[in-house]
C-alpha atoms as a PDB file:
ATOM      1  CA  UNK A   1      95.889  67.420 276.920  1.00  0.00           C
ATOM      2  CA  UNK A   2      94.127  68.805 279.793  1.00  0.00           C
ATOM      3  CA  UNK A   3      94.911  72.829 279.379  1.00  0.00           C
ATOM      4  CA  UNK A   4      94.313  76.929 280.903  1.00  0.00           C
ATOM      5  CA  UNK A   5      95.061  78.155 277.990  1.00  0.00           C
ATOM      6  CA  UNK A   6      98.009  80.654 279.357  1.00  0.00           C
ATOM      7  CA  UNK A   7      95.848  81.930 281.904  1.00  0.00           C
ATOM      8  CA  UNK A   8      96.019  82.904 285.398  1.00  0.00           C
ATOM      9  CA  UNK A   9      93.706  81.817 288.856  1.00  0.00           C
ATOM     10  CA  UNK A  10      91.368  84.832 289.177  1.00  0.00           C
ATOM     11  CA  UNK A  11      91.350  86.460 292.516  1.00  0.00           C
ATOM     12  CA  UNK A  12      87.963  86.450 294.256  1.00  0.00           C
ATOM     13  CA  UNK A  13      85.611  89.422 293.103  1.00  0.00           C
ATOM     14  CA  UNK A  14      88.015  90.720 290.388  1.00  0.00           C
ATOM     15  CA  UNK A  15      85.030  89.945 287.894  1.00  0.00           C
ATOM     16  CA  UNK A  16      81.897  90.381 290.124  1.00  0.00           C
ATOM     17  CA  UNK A  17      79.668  90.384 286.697  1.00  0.00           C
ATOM     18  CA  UNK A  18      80.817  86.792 285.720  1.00  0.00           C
ATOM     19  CA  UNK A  19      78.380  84.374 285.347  1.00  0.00           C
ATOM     20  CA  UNK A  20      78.927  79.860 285.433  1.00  0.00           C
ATOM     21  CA  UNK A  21      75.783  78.448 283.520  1.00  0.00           C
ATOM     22  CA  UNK A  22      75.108  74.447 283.739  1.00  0.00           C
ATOM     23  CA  UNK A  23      73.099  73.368 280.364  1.00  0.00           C
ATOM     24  CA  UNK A  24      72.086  69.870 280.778  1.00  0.00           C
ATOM     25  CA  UNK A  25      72.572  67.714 277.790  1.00  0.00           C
ATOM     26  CA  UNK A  26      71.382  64.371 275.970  1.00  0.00           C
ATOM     27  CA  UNK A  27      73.385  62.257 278.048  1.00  0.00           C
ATOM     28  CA  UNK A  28      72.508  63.484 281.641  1.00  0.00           C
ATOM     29  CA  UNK A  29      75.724  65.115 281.755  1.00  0.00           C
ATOM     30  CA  UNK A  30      76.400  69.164 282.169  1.00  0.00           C
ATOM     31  CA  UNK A  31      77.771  72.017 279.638  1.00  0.00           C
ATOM     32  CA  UNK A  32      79.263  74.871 280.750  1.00  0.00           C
ATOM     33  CA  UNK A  33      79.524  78.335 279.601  1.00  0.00           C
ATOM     34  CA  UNK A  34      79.807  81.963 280.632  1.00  0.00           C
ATOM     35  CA  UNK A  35      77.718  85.085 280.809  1.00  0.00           C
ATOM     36  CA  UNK A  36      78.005  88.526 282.008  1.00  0.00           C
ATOM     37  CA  UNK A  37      75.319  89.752 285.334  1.00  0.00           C
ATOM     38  CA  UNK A  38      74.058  93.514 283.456  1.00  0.00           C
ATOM     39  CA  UNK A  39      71.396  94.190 285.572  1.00  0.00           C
ATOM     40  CA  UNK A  40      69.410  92.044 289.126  1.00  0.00           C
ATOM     41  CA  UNK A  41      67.792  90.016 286.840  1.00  0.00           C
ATOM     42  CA  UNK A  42      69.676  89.051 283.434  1.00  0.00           C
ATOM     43  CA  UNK A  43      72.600  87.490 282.427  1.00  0.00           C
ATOM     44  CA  UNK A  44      74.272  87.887 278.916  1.00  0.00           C
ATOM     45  CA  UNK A  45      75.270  85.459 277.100  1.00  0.00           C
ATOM     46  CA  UNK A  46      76.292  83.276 273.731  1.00  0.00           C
ATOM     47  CA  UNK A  47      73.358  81.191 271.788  1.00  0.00           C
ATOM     48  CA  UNK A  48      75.832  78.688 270.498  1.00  0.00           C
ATOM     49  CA  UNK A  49      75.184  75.977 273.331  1.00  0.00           C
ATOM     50  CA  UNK A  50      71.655  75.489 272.738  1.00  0.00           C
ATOM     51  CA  UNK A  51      73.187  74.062 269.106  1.00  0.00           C
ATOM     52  CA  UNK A  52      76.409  71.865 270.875  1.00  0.00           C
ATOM     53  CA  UNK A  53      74.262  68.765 271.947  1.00  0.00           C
ATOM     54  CA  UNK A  54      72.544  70.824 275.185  1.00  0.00           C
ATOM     55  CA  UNK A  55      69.156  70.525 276.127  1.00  0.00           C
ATOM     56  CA  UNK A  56      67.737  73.921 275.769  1.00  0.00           C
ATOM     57  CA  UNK A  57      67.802  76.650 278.787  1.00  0.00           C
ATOM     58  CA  UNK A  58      70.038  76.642 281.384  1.00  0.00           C
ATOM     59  CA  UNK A  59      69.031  75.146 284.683  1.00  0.00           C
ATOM     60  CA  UNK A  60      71.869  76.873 286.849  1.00  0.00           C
ATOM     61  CA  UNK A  61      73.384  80.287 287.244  1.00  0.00           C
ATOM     62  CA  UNK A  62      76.439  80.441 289.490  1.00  0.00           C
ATOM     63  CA  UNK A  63      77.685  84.277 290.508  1.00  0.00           C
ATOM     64  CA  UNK A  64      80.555  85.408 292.798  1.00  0.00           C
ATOM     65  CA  UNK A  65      83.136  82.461 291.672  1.00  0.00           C
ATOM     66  CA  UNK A  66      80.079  79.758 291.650  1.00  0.00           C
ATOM     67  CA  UNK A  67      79.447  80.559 295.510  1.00  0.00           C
ATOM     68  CA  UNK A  68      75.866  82.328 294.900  1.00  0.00           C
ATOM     69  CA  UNK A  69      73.132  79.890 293.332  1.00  0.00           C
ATOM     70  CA  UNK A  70      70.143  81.485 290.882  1.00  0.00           C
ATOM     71  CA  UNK A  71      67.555  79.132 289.156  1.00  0.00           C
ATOM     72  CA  UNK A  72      66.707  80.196 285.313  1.00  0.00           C
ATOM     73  CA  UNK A  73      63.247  81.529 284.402  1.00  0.00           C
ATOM     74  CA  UNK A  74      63.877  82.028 280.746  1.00  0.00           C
ATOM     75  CA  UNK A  75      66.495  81.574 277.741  1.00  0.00           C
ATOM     76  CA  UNK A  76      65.976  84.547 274.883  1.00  0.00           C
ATOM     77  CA  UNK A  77      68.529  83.948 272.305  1.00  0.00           C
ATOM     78  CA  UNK A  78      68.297  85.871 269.324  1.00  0.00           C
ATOM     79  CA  UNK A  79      65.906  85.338 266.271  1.00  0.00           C
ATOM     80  CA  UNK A  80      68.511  85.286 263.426  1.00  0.00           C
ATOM     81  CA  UNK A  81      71.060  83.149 265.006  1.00  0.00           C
ATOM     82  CA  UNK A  82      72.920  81.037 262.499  1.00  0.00           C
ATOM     83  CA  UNK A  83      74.447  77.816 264.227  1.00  0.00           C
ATOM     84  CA  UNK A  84      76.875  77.229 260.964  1.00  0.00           C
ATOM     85  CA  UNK A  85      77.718  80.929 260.650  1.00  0.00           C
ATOM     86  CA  UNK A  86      77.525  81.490 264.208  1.00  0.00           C
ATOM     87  CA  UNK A  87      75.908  85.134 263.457  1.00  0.00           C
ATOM     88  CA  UNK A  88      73.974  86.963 265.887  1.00  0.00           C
ATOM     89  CA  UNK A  89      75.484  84.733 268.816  1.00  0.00           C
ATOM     90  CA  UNK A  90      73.969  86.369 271.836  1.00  0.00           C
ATOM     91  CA  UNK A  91      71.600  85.455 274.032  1.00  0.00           C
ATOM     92  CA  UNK A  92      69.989  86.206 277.284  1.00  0.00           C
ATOM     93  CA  UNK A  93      68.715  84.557 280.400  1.00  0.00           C
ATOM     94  CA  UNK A  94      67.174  86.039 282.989  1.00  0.00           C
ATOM     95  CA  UNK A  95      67.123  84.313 286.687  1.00  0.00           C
ATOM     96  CA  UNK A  96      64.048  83.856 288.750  1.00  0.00           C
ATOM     97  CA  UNK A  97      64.939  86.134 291.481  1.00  0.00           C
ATOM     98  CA  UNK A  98      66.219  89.378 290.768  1.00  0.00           C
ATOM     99  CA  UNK A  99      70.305  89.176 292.696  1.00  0.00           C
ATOM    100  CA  UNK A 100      71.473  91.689 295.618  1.00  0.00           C
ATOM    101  CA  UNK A 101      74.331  93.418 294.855  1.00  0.00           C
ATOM    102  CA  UNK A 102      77.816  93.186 297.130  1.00  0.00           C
ATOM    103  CA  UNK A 103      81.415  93.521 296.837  1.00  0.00           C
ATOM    104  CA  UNK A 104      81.197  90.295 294.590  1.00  0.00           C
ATOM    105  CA  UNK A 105      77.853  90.561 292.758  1.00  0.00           C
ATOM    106  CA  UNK A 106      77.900  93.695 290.315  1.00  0.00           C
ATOM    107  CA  UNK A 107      76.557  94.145 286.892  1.00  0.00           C
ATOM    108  CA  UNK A 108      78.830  95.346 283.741  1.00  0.00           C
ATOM    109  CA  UNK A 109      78.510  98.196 281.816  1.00  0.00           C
ATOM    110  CA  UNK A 110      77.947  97.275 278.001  1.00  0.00           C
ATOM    111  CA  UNK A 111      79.808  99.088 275.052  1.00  0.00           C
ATOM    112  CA  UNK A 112      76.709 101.520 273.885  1.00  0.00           C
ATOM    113  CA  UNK A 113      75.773 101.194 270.184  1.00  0.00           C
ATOM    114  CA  UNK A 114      79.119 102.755 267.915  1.00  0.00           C
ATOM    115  CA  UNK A 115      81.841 101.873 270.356  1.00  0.00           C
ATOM    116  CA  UNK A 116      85.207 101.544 268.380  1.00  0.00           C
ATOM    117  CA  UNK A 117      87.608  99.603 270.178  1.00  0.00           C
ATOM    118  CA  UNK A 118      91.152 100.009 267.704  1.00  0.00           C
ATOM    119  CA  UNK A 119      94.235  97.356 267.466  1.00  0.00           C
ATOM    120  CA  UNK A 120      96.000  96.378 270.024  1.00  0.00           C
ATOM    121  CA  UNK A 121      93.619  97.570 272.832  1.00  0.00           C
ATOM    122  CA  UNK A 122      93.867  95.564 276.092  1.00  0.00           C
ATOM    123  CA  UNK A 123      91.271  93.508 276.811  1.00  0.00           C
ATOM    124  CA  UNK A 124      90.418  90.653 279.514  1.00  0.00           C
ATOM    125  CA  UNK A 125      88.563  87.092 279.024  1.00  0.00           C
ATOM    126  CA  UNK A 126      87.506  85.714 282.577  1.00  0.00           C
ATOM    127  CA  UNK A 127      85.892  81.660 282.712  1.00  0.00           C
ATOM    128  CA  UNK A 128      85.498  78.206 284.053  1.00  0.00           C
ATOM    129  CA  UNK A 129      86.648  76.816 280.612  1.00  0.00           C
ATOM    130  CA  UNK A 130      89.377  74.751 281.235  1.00  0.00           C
ATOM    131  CA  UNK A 131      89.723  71.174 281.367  1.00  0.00           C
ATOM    132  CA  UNK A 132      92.290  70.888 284.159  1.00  0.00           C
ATOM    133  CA  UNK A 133      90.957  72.855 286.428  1.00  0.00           C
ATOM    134  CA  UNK A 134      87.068  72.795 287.060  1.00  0.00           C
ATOM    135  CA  UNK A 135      86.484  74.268 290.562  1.00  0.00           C
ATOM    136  CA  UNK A 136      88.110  77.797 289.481  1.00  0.00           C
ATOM    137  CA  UNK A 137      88.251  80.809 287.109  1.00  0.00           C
ATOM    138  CA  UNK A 138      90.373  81.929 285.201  1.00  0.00           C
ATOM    139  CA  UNK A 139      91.311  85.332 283.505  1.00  0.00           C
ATOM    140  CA  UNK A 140      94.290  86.404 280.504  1.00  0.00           C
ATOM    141  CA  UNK A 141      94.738  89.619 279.030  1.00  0.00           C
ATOM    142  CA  UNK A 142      94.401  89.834 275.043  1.00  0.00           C
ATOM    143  CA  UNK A 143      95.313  92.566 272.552  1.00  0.00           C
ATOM    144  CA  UNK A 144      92.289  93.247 270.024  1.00  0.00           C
ATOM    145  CA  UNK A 145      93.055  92.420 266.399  1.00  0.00           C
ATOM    146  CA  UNK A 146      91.307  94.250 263.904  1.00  0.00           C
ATOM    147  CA  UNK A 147      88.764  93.285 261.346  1.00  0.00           C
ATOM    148  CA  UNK A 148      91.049  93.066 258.359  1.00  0.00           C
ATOM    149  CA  UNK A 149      93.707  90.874 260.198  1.00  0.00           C
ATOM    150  CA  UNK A 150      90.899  88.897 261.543  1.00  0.00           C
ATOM    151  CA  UNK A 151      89.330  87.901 258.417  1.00  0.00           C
ATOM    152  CA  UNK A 152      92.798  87.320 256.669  1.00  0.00           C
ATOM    153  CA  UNK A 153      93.750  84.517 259.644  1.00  0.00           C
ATOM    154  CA  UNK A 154      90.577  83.006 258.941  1.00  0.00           C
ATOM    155  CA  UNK A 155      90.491  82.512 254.960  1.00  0.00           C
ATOM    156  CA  UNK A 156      89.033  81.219 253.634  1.00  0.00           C
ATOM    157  CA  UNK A 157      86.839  80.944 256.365  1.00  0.00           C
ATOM    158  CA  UNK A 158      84.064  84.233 256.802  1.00  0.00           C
ATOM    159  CA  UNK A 159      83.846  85.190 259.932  1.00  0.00           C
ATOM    160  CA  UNK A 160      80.933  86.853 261.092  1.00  0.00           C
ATOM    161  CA  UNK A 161      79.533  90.908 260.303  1.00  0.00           C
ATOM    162  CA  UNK A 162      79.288  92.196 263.916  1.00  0.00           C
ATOM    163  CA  UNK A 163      81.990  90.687 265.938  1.00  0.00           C
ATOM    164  CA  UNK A 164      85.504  91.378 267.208  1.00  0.00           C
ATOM    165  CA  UNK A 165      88.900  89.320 267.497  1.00  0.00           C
ATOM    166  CA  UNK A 166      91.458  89.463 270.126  1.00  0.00           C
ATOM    167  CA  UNK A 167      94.235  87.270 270.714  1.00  0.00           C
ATOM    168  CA  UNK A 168      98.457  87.140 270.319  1.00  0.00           C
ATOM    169  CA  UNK A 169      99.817  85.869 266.685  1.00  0.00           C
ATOM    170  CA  UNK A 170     101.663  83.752 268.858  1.00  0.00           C
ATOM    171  CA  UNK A 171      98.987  81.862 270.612  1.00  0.00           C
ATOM    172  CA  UNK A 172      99.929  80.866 274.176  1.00  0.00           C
ATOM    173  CA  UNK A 173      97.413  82.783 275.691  1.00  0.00           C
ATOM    174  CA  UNK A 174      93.179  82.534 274.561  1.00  0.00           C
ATOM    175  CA  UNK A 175      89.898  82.093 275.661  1.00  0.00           C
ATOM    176  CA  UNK A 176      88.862  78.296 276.234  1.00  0.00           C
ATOM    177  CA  UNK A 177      86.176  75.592 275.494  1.00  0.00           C
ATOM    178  CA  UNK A 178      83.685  76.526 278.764  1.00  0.00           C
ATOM    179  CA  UNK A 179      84.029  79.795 277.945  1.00  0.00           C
ATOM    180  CA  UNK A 180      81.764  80.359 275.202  1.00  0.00           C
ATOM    181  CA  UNK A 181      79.296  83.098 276.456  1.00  0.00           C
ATOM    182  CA  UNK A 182      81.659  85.218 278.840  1.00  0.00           C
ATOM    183  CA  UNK A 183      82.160  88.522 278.606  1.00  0.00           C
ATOM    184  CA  UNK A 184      85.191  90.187 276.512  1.00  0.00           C
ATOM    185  CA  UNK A 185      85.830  93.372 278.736  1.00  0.00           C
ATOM    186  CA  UNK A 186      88.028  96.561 278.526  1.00  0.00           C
ATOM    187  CA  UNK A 187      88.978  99.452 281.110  1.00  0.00           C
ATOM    188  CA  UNK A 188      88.723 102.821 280.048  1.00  0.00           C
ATOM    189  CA  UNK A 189      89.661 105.044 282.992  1.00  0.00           C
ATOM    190  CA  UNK A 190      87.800 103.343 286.124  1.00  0.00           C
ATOM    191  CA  UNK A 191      85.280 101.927 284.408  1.00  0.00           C
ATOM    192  CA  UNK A 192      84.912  98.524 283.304  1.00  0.00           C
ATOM    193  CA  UNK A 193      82.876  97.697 279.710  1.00  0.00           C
ATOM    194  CA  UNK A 194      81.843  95.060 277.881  1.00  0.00           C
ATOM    195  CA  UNK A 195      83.164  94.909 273.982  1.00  0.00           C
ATOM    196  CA  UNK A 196      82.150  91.518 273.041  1.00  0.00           C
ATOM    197  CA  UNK A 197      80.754  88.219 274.216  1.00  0.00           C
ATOM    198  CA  UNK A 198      82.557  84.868 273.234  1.00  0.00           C
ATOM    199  CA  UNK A 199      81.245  83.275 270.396  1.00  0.00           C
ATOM    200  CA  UNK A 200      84.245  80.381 268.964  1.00  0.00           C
ATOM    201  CA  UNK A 201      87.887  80.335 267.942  1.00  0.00           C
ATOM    202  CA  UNK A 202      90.453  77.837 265.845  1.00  0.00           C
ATOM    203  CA  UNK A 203      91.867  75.674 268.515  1.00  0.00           C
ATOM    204  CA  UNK A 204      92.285  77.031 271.546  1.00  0.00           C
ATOM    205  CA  UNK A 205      95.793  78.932 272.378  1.00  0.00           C
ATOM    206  CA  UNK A 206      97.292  78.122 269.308  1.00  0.00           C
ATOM    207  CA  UNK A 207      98.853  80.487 266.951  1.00  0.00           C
ATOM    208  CA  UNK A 208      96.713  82.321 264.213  1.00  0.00           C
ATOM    209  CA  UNK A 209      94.055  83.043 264.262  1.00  0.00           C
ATOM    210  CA  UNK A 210      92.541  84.663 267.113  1.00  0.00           C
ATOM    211  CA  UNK A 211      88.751  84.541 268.946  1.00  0.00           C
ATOM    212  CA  UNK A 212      86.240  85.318 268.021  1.00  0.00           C
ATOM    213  CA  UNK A 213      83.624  87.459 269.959  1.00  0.00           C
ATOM    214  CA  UNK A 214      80.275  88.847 269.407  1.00  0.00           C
ATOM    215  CA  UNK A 215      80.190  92.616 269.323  1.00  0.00           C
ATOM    216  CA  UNK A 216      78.297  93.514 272.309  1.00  0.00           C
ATOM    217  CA  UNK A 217      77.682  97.092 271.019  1.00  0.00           C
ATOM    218  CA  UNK A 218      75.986  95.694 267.810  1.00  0.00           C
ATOM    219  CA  UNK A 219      73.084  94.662 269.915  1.00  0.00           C
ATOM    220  CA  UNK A 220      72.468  97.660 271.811  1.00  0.00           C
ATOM    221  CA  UNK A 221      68.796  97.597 270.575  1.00  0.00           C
ATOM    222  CA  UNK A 222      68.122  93.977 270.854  1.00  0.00           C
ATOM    223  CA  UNK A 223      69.403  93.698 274.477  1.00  0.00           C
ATOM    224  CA  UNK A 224      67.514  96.825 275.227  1.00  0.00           C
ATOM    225  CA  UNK A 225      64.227  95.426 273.535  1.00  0.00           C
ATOM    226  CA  UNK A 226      64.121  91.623 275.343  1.00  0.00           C
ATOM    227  CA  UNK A 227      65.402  92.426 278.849  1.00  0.00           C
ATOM    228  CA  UNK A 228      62.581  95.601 278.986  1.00  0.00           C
ATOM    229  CA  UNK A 229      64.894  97.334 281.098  1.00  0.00           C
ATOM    230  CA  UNK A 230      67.539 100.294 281.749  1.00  0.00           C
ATOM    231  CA  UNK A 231      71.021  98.713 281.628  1.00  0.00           C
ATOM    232  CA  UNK A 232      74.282 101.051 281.955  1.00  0.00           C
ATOM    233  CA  UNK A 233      75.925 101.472 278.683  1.00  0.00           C
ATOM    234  CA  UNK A 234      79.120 103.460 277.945  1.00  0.00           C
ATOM    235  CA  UNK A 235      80.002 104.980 274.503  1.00  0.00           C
ATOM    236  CA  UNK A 236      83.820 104.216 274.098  1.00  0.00           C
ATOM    237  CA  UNK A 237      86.277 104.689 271.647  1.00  0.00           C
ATOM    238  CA  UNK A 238      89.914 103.707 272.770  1.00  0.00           C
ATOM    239  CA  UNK A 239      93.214 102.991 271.286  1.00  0.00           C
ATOM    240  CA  UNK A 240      96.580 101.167 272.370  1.00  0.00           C
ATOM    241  CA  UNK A 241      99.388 103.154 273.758  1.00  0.00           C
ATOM    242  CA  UNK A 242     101.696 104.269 271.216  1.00  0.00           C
ATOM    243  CA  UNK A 243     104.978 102.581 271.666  1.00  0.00           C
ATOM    244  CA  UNK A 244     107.274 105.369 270.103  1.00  0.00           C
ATOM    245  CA  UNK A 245     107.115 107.123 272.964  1.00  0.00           C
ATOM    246  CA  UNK A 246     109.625 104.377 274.192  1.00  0.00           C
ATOM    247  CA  UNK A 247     112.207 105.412 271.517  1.00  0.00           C
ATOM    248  CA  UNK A 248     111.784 108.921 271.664  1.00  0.00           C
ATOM    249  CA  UNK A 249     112.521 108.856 275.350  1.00  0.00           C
ATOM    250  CA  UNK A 250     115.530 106.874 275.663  1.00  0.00           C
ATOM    251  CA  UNK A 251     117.799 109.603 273.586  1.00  0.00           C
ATOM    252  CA  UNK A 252     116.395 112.518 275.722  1.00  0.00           C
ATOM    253  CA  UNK A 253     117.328 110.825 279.271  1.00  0.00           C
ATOM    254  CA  UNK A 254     120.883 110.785 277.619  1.00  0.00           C
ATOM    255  CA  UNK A 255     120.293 114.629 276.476  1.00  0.00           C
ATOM    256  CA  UNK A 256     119.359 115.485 280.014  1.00  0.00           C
ATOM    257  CA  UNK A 257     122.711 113.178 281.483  1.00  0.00           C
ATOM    258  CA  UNK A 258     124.995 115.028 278.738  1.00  0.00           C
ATOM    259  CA  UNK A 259     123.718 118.708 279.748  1.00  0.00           C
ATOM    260  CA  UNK A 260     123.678 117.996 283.386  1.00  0.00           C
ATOM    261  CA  UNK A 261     127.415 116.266 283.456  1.00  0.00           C
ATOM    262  CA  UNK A 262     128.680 119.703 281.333  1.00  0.00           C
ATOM    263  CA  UNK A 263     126.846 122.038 283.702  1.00  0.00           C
ATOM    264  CA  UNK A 264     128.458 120.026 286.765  1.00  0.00           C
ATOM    265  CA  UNK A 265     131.732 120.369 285.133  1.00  0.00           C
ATOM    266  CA  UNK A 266     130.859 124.385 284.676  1.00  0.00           C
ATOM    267  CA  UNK A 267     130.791 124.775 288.299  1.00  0.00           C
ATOM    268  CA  UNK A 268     133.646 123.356 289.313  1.00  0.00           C
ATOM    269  CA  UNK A 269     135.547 125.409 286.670  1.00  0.00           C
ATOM    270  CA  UNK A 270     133.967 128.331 287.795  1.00  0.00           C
END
């Protein structure tokens, strides 16, 4: 059944970075998947399509909500991809042209090489993958799930060393099929990073287990070494909110109420 996966119309240049790729495959028709602009001239992305029936390198890059056209010079995806693992699923492609920057062409900063991002952090999934609805992108908001809960929703499944889940226990709400590639980003202050890349989940929206993305700060060195050139990284470290502030703050409102209704009565007595 034709399916957003919980998710919500993007508005226009709320995700300048995001990239549409068309892969043509065996039949003449068209993949698509998702990538990340980091600098003018290269996109991020997963190496899974190349393995999904798709003819090699992508012949298309569409930026600023598929509105700005770039042709593909090159595909590097990385030497120790595993297609049945899925391990080491990044990639890159870099246009022919290097891309002007606007209001709705930017590049992403990237997590920087021992980035921790904890349980329960806030993170956002932008994409074309949906089967409904073609002509537009979407985003969602999903909690990160750490490594231990991760690998117990999977058994007895491995997932792979260097990645990082995010998704509810309830489902509803996920990345999609068309997806694979985009980036998995977080805000810490102003500033927007990349954590992870999308590499594959269970079944799209469904309950347990989550997504699965590619760690982007794992591959500080690789990205670093085949693009040759100086991309904006970000060492971050955050955590989720702490929730007991919400119980601790509901019995001192009624303190203050209490001490401010006796003082009140004071005066008047006075």
């Amino acid at each position: 059944k034709p399916t957003n996966c919980g998710r919500s119309r993007c508005v226009p240049g709320s995700w300048p970075w995001q990239a549409y790729l068309e892969i043509p495959d065996y039949n003449e028709s068209i993949y698509i998947c998702g990538g990340s602009l980091i600098n003018k001239e290269w996109i991020l992305t997963a190496s899974g399509k190349r393995h999904s029936g798709a003819l090699g390198c992508p012949q298309s890059v569409f930026l600023w909500s598929r509105s700005h056209l770039q042709g593909v010079l090159e595909w590097r995806i990385h030497q120790e991809y595993n297609s049945t693992t899925d391990e080491n699923d990044i990639a890159l492609v870099r246009m022919n042209e290097p891309v002007a920057y606007s209001n709705y062409i930017q590049p992403v900063c990237l997590a920087q090489n021992g980035s921790t991002f904890h349980t329960g952090v806030k993170a956002w999934v932008a994409g074309w993958g949906t089967l409904e609805y073609i002509l537009y992108d979407f985003e969602v908001s999903l909690p990160v799930v750490g490594p231990n809960q991760c690998k117990c929703n999977y058994k007895p499944f491995p997932i792979p060393d260097k990645t990082i889940c995010a998704g509810y226990a309830e489902g509803q709400k996920d990345s999609c099929q068309g997806d694979s590639g985009g980036p998995l980003v977080v805000k810490n202050g102003s500033i927007w990073i990349q954590a992870g890349v999308v590499s594959f989940g269970h079944v799209c929206a469904r309950p347990n287990p989550p997504s699965v993305y590619t760690e982007v700060s794992e591959f500080q060195d690789w990205i670093e070494n085949e693009s040759d050139v100086l991309i904006p990284y970000v060492n971050t470290s955050l955590k989720s909110k702490p929730r007991v502030m919400h119980a601790f703050l509901f019995p001192l409102q009624m303190y203050v109420k209490a001490i401010a209704y006796w003082v009140t009565i004071w005066i008047k007595l006075g």
